[in-house]
PDB file of N, CA and C in Angstrom:
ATOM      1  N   UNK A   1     115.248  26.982 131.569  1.00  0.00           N
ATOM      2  CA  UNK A   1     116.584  27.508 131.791  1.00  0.00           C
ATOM      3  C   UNK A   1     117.636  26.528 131.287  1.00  0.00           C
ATOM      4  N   UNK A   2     118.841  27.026 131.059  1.00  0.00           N
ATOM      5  CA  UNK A   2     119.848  26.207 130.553  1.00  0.00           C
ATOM      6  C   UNK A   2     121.085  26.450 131.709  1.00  0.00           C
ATOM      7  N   UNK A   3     121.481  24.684 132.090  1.00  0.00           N
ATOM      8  CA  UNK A   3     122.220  24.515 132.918  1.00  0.00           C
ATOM      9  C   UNK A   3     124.265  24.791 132.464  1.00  0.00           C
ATOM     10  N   UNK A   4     124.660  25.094 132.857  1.00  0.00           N
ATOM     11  CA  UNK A   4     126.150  25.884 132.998  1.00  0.00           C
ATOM     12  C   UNK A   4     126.672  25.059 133.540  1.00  0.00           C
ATOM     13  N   UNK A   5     128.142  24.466 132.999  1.00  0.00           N
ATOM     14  CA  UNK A   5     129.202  24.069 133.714  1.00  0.00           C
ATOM     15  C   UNK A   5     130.654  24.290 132.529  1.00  0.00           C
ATOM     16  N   UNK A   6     131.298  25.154 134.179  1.00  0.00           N
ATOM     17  CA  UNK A   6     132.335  25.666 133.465  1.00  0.00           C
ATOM     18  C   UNK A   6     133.967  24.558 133.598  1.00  0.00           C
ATOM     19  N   UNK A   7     134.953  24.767 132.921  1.00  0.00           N
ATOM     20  CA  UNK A   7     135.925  23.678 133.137  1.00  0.00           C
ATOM     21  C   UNK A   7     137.187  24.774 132.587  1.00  0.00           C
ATOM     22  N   UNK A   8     138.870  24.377 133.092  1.00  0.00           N
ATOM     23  CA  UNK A   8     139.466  24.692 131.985  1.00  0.00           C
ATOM     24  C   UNK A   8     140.303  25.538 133.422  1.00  0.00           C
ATOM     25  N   UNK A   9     139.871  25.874 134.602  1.00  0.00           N
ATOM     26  CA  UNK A   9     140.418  26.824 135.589  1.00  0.00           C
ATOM     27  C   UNK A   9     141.772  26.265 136.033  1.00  0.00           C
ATOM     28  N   UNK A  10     142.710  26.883 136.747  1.00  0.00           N
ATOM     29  CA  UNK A  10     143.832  26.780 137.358  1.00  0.00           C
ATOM     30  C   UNK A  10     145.075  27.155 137.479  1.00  0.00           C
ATOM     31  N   UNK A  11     145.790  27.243 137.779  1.00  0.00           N
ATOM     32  CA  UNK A  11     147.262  28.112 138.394  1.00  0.00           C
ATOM     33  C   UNK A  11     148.103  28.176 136.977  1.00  0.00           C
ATOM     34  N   UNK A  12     148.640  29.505 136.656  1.00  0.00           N
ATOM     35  CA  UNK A  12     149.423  29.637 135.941  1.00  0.00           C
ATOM     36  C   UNK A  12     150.338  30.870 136.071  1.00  0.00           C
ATOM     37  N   UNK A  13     151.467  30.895 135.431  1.00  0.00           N
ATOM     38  CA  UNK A  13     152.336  31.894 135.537  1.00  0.00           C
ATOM     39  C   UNK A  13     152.228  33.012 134.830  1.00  0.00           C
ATOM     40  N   UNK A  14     152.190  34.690 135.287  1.00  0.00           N
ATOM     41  CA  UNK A  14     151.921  36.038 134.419  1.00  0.00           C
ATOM     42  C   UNK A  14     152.509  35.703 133.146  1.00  0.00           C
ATOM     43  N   UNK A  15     151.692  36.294 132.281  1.00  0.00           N
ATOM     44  CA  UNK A  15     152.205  36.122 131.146  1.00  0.00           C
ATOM     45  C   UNK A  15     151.655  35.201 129.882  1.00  0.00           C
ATOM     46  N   UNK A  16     151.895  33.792 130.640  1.00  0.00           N
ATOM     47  CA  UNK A  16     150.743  33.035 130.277  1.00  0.00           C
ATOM     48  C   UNK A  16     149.411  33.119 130.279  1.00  0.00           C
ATOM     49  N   UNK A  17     148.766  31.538 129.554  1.00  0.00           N
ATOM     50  CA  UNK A  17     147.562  31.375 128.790  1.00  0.00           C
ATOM     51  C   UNK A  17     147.005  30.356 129.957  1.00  0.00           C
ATOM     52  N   UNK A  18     145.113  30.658 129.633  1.00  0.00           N
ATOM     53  CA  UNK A  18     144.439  29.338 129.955  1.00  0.00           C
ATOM     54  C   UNK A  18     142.979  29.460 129.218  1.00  0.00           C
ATOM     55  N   UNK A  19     142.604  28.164 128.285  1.00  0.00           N
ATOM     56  CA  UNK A  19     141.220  28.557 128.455  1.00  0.00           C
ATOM     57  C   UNK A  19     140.389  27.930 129.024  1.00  0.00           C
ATOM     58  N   UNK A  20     139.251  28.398 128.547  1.00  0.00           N
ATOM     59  CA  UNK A  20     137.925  28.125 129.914  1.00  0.00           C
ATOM     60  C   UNK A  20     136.970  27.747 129.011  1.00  0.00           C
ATOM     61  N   UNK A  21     136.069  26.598 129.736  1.00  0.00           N
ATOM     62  CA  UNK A  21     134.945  26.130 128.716  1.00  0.00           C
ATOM     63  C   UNK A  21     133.963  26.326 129.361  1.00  0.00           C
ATOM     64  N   UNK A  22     133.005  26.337 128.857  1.00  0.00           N
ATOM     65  CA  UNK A  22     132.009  26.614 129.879  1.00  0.00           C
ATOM     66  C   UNK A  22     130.609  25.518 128.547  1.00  0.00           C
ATOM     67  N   UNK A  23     130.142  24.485 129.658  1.00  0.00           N
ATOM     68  CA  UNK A  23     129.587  23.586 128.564  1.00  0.00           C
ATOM     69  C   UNK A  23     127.574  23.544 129.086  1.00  0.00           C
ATOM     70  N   UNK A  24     126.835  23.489 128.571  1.00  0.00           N
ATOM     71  CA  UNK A  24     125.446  23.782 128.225  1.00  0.00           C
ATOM     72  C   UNK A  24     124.454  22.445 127.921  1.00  0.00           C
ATOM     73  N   UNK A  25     123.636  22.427 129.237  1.00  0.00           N
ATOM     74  CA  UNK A  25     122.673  21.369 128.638  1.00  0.00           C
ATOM     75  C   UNK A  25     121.406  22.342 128.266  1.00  0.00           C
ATOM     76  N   UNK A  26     120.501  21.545 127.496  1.00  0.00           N
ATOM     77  CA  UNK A  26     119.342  21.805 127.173  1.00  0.00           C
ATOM     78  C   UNK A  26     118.997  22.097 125.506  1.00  0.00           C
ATOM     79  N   UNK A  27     118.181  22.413 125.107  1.00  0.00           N
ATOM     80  CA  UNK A  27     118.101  22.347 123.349  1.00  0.00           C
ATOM     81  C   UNK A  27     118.122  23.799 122.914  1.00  0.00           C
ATOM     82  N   UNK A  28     118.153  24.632 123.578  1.00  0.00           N
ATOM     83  CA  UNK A  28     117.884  25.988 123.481  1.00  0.00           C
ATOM     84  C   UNK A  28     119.042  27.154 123.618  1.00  0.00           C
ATOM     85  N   UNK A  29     120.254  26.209 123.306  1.00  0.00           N
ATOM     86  CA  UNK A  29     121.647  26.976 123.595  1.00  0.00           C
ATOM     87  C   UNK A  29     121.655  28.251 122.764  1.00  0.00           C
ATOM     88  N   UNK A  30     121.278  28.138 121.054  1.00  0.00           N
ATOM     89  CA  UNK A  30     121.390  28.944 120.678  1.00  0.00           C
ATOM     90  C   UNK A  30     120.555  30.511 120.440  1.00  0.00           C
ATOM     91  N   UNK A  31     119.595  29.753 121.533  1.00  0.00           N
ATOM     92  CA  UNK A  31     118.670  31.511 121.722  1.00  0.00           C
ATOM     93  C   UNK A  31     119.104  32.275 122.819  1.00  0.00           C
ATOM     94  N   UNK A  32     120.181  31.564 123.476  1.00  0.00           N
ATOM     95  CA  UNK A  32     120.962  32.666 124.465  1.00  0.00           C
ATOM     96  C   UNK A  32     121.961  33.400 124.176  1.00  0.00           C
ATOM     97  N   UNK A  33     122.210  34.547 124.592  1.00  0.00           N
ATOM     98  CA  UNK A  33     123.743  35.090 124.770  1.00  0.00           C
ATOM     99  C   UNK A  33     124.276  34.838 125.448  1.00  0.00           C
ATOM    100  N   UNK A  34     125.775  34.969 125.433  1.00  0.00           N
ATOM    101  CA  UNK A  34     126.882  34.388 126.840  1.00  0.00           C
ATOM    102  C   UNK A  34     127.187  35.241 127.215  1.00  0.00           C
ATOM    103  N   UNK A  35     127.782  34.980 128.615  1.00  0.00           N
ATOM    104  CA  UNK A  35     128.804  35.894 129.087  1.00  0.00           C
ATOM    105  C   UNK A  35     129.780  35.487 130.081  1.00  0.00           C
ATOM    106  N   UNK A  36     130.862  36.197 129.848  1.00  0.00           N
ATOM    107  CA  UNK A  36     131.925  35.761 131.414  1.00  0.00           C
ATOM    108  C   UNK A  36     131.373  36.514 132.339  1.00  0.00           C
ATOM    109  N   UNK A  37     132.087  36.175 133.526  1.00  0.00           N
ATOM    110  CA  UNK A  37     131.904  37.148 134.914  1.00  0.00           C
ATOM    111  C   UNK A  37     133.355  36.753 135.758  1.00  0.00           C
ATOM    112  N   UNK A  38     133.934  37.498 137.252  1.00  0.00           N
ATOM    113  CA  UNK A  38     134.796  36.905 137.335  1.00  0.00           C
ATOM    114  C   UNK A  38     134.899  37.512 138.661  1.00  0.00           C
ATOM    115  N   UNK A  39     134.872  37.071 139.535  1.00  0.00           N
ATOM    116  CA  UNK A  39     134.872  37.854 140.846  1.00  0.00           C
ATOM    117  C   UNK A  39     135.948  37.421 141.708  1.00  0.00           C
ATOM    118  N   UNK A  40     136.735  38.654 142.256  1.00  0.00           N
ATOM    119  CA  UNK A  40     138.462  38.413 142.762  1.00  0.00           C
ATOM    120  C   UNK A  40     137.527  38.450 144.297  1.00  0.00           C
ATOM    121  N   UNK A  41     138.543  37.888 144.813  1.00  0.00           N
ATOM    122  CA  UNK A  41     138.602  38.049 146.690  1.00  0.00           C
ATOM    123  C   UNK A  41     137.949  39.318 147.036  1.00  0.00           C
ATOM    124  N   UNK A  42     137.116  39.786 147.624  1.00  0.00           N
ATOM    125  CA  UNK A  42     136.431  41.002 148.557  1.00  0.00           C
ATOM    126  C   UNK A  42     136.332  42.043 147.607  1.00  0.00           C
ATOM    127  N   UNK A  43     136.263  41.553 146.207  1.00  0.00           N
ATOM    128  CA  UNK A  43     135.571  42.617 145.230  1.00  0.00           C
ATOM    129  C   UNK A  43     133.903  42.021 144.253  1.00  0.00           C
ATOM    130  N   UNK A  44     133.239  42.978 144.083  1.00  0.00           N
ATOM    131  CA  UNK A  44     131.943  42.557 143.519  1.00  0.00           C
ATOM    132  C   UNK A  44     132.658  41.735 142.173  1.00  0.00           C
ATOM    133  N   UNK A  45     131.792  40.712 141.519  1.00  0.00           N
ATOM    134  CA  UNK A  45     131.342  39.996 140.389  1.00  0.00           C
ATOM    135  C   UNK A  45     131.290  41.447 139.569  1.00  0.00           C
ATOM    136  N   UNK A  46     131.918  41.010 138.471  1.00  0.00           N
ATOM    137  CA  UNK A  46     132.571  42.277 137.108  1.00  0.00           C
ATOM    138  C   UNK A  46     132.491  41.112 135.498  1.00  0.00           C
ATOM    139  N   UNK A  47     131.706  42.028 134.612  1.00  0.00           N
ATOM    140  CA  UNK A  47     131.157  41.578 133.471  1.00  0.00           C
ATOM    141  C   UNK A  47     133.105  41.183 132.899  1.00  0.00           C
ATOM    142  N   UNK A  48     133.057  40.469 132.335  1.00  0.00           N
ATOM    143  CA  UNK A  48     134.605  40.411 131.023  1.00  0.00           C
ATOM    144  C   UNK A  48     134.306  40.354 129.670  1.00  0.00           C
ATOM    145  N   UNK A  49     133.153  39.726 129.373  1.00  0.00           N
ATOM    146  CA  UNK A  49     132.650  39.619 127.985  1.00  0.00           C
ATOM    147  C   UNK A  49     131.758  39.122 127.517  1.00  0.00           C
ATOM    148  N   UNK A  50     131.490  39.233 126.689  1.00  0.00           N
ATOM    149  CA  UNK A  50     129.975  38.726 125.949  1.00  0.00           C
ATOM    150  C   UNK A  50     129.782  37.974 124.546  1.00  0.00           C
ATOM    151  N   UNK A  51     128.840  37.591 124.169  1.00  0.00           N
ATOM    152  CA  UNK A  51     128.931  36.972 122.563  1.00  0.00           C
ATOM    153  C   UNK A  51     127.714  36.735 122.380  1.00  0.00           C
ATOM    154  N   UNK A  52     127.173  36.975 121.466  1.00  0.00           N
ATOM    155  CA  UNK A  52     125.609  36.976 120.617  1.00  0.00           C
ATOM    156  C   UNK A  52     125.938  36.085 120.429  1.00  0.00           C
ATOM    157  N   UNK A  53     124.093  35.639 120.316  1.00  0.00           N
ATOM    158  CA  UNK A  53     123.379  34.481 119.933  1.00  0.00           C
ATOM    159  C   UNK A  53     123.962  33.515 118.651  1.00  0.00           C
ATOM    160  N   UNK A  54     124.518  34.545 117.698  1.00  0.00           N
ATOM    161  CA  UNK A  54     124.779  33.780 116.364  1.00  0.00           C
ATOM    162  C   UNK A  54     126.538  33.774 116.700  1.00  0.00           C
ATOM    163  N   UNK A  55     127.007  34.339 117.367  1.00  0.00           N
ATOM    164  CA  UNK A  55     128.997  34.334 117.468  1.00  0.00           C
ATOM    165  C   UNK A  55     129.314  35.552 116.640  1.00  0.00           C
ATOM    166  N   UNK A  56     128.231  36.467 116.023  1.00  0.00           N
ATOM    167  CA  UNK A  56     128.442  37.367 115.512  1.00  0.00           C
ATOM    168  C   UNK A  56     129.072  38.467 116.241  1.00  0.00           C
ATOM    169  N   UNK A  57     128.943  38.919 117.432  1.00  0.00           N
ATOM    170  CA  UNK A  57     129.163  39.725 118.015  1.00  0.00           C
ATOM    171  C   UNK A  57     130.156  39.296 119.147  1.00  0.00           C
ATOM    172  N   UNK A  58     131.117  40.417 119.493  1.00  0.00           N
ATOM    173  CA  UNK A  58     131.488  39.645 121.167  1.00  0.00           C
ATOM    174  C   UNK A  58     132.042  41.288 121.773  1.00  0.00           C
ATOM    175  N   UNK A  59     131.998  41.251 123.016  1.00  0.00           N
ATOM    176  CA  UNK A  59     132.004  42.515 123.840  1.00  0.00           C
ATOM    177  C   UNK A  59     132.968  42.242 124.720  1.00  0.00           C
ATOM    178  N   UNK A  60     133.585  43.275 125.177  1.00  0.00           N
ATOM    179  CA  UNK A  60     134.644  42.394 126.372  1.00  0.00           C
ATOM    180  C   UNK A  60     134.712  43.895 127.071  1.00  0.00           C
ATOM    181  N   UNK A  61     135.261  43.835 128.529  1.00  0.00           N
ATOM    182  CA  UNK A  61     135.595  45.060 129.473  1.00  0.00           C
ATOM    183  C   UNK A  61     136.919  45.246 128.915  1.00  0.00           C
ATOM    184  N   UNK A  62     137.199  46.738 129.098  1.00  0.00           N
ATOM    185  CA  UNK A  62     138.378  47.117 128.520  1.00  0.00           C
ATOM    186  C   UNK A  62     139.952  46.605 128.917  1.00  0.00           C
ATOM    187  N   UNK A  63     139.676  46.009 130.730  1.00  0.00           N
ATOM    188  CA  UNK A  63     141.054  45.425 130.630  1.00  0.00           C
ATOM    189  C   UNK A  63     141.308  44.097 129.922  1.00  0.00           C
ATOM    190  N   UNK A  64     140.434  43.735 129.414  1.00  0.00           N
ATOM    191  CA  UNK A  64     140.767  42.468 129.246  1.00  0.00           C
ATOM    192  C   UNK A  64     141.073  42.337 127.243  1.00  0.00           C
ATOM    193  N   UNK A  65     140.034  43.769 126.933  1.00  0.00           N
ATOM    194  CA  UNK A  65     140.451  43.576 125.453  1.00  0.00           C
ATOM    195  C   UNK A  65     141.973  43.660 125.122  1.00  0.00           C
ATOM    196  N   UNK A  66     142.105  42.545 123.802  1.00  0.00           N
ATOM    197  CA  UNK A  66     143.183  42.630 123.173  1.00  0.00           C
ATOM    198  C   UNK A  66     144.188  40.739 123.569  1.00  0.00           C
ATOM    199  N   UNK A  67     143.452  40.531 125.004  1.00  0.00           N
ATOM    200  CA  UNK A  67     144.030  39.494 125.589  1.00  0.00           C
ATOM    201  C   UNK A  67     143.279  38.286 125.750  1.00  0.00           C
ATOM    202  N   UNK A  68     141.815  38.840 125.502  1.00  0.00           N
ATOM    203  CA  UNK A  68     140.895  37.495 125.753  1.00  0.00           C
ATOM    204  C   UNK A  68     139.930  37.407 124.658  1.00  0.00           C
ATOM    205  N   UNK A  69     139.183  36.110 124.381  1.00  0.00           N
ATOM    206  CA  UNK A  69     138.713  36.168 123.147  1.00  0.00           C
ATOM    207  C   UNK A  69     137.588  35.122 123.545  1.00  0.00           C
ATOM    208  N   UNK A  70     136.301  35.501 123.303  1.00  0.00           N
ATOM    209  CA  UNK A  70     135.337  34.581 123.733  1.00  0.00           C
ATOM    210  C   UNK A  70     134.577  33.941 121.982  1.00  0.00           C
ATOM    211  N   UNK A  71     134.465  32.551 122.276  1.00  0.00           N
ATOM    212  CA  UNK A  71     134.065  32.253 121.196  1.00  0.00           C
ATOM    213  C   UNK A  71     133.257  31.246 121.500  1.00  0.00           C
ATOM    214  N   UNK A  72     131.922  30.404 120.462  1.00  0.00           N
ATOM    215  CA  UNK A  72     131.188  29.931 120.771  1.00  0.00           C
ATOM    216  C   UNK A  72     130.820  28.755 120.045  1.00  0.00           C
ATOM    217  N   UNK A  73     129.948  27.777 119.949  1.00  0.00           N
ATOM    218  CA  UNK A  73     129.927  26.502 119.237  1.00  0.00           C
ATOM    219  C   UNK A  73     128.850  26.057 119.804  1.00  0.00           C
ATOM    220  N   UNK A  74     127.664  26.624 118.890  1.00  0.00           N
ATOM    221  CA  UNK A  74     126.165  26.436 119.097  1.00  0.00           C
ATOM    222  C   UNK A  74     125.978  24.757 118.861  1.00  0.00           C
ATOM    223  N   UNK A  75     126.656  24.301 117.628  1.00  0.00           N
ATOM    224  CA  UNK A  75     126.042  22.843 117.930  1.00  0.00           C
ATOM    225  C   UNK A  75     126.776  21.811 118.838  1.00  0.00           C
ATOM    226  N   UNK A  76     127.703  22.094 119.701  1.00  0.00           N
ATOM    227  CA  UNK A  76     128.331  21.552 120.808  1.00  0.00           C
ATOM    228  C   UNK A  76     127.918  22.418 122.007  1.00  0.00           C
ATOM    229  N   UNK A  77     126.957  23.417 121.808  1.00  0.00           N
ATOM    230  CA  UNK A  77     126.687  24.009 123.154  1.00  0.00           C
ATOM    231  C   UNK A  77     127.343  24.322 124.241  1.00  0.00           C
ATOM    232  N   UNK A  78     128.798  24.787 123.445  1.00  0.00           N
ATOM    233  CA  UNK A  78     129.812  25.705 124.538  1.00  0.00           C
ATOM    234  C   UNK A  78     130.224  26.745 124.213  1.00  0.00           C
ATOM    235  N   UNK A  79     130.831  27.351 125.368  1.00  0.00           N
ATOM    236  CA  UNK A  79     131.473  28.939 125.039  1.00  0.00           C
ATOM    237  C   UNK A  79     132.897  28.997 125.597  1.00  0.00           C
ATOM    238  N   UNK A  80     133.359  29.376 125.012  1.00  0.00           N
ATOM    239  CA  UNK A  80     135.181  29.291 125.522  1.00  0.00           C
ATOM    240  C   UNK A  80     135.442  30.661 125.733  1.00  0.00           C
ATOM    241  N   UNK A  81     136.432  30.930 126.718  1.00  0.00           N
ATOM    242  CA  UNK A  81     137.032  32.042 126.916  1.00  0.00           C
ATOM    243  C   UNK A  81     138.685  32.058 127.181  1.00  0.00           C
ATOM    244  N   UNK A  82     139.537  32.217 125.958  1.00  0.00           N
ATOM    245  CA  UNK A  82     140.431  31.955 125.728  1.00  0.00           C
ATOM    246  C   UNK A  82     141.537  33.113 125.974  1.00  0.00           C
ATOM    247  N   UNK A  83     142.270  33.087 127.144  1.00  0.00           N
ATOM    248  CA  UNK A  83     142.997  34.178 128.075  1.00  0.00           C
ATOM    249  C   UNK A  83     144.542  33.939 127.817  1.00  0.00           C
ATOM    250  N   UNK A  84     144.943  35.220 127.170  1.00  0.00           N
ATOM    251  CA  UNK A  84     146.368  35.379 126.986  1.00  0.00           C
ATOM    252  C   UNK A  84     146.975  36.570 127.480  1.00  0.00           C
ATOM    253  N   UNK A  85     148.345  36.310 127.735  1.00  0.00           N
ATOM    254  CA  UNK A  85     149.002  37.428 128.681  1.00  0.00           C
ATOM    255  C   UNK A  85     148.328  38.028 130.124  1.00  0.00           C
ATOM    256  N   UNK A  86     147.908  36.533 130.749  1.00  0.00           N
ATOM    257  CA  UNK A  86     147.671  36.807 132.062  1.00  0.00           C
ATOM    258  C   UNK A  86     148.351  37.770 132.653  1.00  0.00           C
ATOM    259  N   UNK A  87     147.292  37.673 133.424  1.00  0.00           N
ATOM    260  CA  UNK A  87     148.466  39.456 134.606  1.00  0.00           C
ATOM    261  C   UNK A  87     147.726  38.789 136.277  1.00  0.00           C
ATOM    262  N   UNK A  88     148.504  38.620 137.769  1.00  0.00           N
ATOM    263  CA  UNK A  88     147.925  38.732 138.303  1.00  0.00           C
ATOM    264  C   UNK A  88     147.042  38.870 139.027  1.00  0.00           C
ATOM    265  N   UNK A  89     145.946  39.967 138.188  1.00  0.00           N
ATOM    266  CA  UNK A  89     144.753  41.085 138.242  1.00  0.00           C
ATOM    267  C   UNK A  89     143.604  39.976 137.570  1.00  0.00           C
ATOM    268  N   UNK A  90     143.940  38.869 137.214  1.00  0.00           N
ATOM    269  CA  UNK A  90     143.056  38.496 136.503  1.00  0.00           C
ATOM    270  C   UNK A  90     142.699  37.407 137.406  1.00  0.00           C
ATOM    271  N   UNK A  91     143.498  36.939 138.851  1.00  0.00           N
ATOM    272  CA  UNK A  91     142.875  36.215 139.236  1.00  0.00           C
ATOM    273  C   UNK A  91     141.527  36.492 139.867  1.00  0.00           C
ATOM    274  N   UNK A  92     140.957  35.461 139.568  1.00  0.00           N
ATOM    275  CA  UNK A  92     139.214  35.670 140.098  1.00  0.00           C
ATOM    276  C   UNK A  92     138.688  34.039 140.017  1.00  0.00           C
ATOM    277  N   UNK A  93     137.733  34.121 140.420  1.00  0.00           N
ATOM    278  CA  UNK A  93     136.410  33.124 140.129  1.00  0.00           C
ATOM    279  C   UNK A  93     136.196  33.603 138.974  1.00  0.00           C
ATOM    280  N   UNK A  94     136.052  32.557 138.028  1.00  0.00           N
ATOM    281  CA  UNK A  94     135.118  32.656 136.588  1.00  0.00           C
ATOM    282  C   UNK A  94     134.178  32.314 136.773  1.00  0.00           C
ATOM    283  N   UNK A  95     132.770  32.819 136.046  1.00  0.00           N
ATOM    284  CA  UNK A  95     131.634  32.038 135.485  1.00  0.00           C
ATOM    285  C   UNK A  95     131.256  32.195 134.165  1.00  0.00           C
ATOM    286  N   UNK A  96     130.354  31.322 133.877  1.00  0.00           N
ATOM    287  CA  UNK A  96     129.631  32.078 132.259  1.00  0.00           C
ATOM    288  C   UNK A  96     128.214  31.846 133.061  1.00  0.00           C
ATOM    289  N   UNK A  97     127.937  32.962 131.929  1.00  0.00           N
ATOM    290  CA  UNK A  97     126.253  32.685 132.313  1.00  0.00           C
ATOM    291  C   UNK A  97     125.313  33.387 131.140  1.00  0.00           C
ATOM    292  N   UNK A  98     123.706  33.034 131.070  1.00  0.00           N
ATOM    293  CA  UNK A  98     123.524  32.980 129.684  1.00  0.00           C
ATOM    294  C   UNK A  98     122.672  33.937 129.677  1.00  0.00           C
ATOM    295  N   UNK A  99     122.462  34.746 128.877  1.00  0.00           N
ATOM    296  CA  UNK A  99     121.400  35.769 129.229  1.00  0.00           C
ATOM    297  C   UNK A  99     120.088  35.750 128.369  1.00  0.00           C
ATOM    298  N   UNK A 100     119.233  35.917 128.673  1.00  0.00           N
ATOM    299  CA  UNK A 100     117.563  35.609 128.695  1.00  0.00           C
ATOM    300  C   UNK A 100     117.534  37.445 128.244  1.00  0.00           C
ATOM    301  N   UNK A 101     115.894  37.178 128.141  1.00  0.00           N
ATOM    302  CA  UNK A 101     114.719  38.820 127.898  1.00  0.00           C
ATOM    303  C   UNK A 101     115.041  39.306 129.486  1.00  0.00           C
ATOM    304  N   UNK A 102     115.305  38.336 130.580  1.00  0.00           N
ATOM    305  CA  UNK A 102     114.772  39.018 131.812  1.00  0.00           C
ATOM    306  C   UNK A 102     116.640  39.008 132.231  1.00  0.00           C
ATOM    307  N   UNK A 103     118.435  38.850 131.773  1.00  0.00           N
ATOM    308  CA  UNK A 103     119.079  39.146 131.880  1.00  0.00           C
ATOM    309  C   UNK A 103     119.798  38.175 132.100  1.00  0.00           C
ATOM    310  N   UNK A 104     120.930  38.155 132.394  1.00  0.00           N
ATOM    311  CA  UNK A 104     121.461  36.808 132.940  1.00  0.00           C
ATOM    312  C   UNK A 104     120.933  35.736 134.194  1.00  0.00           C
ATOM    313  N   UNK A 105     120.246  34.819 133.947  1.00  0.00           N
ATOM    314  CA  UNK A 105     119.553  34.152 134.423  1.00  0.00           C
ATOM    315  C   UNK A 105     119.925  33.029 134.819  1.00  0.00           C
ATOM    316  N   UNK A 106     121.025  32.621 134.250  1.00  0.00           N
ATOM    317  CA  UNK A 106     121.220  30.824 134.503  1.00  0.00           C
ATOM    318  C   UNK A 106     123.181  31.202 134.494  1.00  0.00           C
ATOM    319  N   UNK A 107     123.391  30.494 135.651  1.00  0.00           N
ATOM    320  CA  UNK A 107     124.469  30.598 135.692  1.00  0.00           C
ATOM    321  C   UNK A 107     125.614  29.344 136.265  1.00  0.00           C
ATOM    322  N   UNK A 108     126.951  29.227 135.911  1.00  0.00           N
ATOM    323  CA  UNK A 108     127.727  27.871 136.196  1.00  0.00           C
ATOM    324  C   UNK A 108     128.126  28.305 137.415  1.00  0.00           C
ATOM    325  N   UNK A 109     128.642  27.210 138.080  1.00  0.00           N
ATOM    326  CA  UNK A 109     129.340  27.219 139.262  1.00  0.00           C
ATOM    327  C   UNK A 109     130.728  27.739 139.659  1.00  0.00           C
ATOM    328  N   UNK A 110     131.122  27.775 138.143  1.00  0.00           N
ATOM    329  CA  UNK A 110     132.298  28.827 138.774  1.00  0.00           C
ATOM    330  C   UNK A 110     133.618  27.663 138.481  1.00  0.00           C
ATOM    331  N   UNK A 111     134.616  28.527 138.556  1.00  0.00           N
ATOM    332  CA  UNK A 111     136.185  28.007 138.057  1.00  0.00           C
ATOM    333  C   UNK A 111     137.258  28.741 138.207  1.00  0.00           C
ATOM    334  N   UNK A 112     138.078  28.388 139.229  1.00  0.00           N
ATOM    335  CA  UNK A 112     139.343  29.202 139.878  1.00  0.00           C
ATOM    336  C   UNK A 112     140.446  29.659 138.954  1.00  0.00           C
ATOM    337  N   UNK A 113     140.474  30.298 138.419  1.00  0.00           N
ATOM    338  CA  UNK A 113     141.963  31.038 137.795  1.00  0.00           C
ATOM    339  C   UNK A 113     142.721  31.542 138.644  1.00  0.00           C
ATOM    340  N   UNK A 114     144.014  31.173 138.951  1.00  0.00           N
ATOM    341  CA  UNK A 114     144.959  31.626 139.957  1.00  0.00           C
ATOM    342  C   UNK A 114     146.129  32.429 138.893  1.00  0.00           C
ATOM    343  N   UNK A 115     146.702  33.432 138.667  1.00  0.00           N
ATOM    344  CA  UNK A 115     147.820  34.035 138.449  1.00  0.00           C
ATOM    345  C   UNK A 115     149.394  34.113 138.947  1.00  0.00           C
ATOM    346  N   UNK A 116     150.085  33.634 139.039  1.00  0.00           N
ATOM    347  CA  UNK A 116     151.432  34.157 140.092  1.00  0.00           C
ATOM    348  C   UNK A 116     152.101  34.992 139.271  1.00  0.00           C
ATOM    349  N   UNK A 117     152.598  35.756 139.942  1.00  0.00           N
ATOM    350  CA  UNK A 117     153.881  37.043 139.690  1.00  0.00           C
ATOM    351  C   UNK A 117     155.119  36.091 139.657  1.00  0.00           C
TER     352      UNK A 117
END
């Protein structure tokens, strides 16, 4: 498994930007896919986006397209998730986590994004 640690979280004003790193030990970064996750106060953990193995691909949930942009850097073994025109709605817990044959399997500890109105 490949270990997750995410960085980059904290308080900002609607409207505004923050990004998020999310950094990878082990030798095997680039046979995983990524993904965000992001779970607000007394609501379930909700997918935000994704990115193939090669950075070829990236997927995102519909509120977030247009505003967030996940990108990747196989030989530094990180994944960024780079958030513009915050809204509120976006505060949550972040994670990344990497997905395997058997799904997302290995996951970071997580990183506070706060929003204010």
């Amino acid at each position: 498994q490949v270990q997750l640690v995410e960085s980059g979280g904290g308080l900002v004003q609607a409207g505004g930007s923050l990004r998020l790193s999310c950094a990878a030990s082990g030798r095997t970064f680039s046979s995983y896919g990524l993904g965000w996750f992001r779970q607000a106060p007394g609501k379930e953990r909700e997918f935000v986006g994704g990115i193939s193995r090669n950075g070829d691909n990236m997927y995102y949930e519909d509120s977030v397209k247009g505003r967030f942009t996940i990108s990747r850097d196989n030989a530094k073994s990180t994944v960024d998730l780079q958030m513009n025109s915050l809204e509120p709605e976006d505060t949550a817990i972040y994670y990344c986590a990497a997905c395997s044959a058997t799904g997302f399997a290995s996951w970071g500890q997580g990183t506070q994004v706060t929003v204010s109105s």
